[in-house]
Protein backbone atom coordinates (compact mmCIF):
# COMPACT_ATOMS: atom_id res chain seq x y z
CA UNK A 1 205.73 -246.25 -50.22
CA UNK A 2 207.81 -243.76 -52.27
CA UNK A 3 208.99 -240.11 -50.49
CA UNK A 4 206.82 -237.12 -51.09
CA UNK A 5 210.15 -234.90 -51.62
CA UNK A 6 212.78 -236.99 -53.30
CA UNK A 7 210.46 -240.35 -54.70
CA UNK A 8 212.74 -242.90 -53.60
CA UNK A 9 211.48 -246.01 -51.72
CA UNK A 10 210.87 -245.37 -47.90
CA UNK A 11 212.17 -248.01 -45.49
CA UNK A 12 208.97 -249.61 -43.43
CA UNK A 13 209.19 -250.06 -39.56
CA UNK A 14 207.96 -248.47 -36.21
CA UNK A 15 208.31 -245.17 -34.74
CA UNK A 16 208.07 -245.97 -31.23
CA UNK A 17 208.68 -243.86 -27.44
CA UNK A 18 210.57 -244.95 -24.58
CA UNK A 19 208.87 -247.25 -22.26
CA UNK A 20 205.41 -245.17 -20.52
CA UNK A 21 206.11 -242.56 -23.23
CA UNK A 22 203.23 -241.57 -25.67
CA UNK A 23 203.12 -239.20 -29.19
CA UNK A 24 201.22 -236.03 -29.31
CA UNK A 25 200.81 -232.77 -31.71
CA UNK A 26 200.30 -229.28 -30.79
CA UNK A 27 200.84 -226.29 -32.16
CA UNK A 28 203.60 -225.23 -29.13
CA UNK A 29 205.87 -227.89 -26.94
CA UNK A 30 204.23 -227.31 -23.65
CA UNK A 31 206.23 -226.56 -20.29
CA UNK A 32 206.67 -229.20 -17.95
CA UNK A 33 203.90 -228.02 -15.48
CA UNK A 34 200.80 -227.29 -17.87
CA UNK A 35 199.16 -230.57 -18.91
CA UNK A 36 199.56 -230.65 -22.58
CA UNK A 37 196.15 -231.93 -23.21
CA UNK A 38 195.37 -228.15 -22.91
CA UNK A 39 197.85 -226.45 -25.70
CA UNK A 40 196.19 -225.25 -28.10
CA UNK A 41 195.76 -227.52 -31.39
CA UNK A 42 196.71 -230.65 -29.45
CA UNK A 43 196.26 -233.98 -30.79
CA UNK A 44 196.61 -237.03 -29.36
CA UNK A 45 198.76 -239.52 -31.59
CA UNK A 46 199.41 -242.31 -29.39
CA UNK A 47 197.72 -242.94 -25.73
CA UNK A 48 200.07 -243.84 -23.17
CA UNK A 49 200.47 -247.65 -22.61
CA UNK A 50 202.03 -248.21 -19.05
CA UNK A 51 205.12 -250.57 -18.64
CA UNK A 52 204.89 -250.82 -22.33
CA UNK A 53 206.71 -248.95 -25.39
CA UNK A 54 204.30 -247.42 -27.44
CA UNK A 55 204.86 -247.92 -31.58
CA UNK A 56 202.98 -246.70 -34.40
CA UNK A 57 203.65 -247.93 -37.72
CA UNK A 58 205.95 -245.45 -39.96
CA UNK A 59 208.05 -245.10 -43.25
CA UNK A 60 211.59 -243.69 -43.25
CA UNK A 61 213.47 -241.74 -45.80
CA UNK A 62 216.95 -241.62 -44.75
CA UNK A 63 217.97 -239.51 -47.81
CA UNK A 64 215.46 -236.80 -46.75
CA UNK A 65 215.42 -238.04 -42.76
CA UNK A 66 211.40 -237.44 -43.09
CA UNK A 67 209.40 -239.98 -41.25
CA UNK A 68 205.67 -240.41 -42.21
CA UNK A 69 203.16 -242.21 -40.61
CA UNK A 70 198.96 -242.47 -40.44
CA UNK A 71 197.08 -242.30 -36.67
C-alpha cells in the first residue's frame, strides 16, 4: 500500500494496545469517570479482549509517521 500524502510504500504490521486495552474514536477524549461509550461520535474500533493484547492490522509511513488501518 502506497501513502496518501507522500506515495511511498507503507511498511505492513499491527497496531496493537497494551494487554486489556482496546481502540476507540470519538469526537472528544473522555474523562476518566464518564464511560466513553457515551461521547458523542464514539466508535468502537477494537472490543476489549481480556488477558490478551488487542491488534488490528495497519500500514506505517515512517516518512509521514501516519498509520492507516480498516475496522
Amino acid at each position: 500500500m502506497n501513502c496518501p500524502k507522500c506515495n511511498q510504500e507503507m511498511r505492513k504490521g499491527y497496531l496493537f494496545t497494551t494487554k486489556d486495552g482496546a481502540f476507540s474514536f470519538a469526537d472528544e477524549v473522555p474523562g476518566l469517570t464518564k464511560n466513553a461509550k457515551n461521547t458523542e461520535g464514539f466508535v468502537e474500533i477494537t472490543p476489549i479482549q481480556m488477558g490478551h493484547r488487542v491488534h488490528i492490522e495497519a500500514y506505517c509511513c515512517e516518512n509521514c509517521r501516519l498509520v492507516q488501518f480498516d475496522y
